[in-house]
Protein backbone atom coordinates (compact mmCIF):
# COMPACT_ATOMS: atom_id res chain seq x y z
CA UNK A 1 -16.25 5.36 -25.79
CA UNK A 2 -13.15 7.15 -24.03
CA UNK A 3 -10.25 5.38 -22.39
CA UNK A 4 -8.28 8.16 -20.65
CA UNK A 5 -5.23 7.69 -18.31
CA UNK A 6 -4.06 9.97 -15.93
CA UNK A 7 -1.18 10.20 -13.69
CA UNK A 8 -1.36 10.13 -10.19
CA UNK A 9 0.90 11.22 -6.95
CA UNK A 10 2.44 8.14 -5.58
CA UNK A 11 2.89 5.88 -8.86
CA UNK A 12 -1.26 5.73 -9.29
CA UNK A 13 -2.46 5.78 -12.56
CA UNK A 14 -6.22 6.11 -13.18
CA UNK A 15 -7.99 4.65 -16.56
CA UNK A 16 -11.47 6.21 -16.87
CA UNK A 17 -13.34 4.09 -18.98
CA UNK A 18 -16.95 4.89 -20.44
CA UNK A 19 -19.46 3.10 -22.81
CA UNK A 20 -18.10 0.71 -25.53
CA UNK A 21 -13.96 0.01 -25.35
CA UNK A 22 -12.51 -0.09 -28.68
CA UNK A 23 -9.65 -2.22 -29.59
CA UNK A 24 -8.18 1.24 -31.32
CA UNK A 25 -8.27 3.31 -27.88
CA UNK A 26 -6.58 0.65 -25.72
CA UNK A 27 -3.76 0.60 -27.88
CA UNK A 28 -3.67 4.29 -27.61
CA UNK A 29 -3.92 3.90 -23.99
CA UNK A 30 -1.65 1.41 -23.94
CA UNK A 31 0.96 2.93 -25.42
CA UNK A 32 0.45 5.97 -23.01
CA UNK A 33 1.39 3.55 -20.05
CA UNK A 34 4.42 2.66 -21.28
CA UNK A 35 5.25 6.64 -21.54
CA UNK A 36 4.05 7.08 -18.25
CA UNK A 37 5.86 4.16 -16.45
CA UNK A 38 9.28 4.44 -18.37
CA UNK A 39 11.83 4.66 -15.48
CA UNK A 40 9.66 4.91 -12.81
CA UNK A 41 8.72 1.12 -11.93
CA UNK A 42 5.92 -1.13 -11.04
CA UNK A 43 2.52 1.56 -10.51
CA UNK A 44 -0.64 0.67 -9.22
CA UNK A 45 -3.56 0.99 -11.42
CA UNK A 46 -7.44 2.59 -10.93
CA UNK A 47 -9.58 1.82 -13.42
CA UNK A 48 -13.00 3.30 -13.23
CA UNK A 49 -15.69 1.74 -15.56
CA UNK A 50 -18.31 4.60 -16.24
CA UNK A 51 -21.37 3.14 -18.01
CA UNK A 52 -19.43 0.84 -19.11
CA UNK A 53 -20.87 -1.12 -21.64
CA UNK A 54 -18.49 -4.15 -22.72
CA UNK A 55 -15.44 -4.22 -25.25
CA UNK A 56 -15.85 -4.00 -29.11
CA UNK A 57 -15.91 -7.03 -30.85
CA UNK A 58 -13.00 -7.66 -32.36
CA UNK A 59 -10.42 -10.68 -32.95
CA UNK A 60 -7.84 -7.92 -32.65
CA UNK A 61 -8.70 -8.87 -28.50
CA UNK A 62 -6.04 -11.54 -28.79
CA UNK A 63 -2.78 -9.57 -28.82
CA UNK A 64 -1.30 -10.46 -25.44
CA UNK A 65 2.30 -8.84 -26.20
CA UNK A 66 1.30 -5.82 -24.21
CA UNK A 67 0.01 -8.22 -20.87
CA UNK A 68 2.93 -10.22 -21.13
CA UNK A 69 5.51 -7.45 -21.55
CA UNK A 70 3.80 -5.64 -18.34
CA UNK A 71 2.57 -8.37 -16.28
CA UNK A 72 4.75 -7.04 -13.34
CA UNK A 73 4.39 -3.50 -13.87
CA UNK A 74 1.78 -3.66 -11.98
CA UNK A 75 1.85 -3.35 -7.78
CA UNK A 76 -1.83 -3.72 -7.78
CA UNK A 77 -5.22 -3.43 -10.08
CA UNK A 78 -8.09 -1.83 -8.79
CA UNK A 79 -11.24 -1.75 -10.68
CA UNK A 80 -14.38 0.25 -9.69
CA UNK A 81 -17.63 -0.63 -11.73
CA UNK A 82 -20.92 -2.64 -11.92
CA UNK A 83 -20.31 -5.89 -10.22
CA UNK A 84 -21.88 -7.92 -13.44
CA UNK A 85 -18.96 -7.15 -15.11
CA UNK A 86 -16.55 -8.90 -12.54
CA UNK A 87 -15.58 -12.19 -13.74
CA UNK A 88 -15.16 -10.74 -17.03
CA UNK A 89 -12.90 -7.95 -15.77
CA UNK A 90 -10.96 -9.66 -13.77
CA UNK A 91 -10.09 -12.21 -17.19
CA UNK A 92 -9.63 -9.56 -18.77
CA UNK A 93 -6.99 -7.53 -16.42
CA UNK A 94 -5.04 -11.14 -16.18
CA UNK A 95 -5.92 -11.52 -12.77
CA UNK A 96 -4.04 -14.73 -11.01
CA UNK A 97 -1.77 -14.37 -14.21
CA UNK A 98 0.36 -11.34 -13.16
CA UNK A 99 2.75 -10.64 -10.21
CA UNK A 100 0.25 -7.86 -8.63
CA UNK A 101 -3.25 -8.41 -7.02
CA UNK A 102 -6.19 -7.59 -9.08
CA UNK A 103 -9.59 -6.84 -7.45
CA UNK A 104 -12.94 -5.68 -8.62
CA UNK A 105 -14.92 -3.07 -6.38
CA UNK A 106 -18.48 -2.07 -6.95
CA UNK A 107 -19.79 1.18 -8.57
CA UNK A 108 -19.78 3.24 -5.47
CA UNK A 109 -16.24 1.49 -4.14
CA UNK A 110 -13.85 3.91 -5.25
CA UNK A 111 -12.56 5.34 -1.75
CA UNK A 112 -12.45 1.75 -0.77
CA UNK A 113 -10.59 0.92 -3.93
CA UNK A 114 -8.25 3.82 -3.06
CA UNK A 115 -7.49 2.35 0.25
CA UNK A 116 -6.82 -0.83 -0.90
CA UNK A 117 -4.29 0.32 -3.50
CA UNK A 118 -2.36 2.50 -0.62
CA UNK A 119 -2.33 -0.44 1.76
């Protein structure tokens, strides 16, 4: 698996994730974020799932300091992968739970996605 976050022009971060996500690397991603955001506000997110292939199991899963800490650091959520993973995404981004929108885009979405997060 890799989780990696980059920063964007115009508060966008992107979060490439690919195969299995591990408890270990979201942290580390995590923790990135806050970096990243200190200061500058609410950012809107990208998150592209690249043969994505689920989350590690783990019980460590139920931390939710981090979501509800940085619920509303978030303007919007946009997340670009296979559509079989969308109801599972979408629980697992908060969506409905946090002050910006979250919405799931298919595989071949992203300059749709990208729209949608400029709008």
């Amino acid at each position: 698996m890799s989780a990696i976050l980059e920063q964007h022009p115009d508060r966008l971060l992107l979060l490439r994730l690919a195969g299995e996500l591990k408890k270990s690397e979201f942290d580390a991603v995590q923790a990135e974020f806050v970096q990243k955001i200190a200061g500058s506000g609410p950012v809107k997110l990208l998150v592209l799932l690249e043969n994505f292939t689920g989350w590690e199991r783990s019980e460590a899963w139920g931390d939710t300091d981090f979501f509800f800490e940085h619920r509303n650091d978030f303007l919007k959520i946009a997340v670009v992968g296979n559509p079989s993973w969308g109801a599972q995404v979408l629980a697992f981004t908060g969506a409905g739970l946090r002050k910006g929108p979250v919405q799931m885009f298919p595989e071949t979405g992203e300059a749709e996605a990208r729209a949608w997060l400029a709008e």
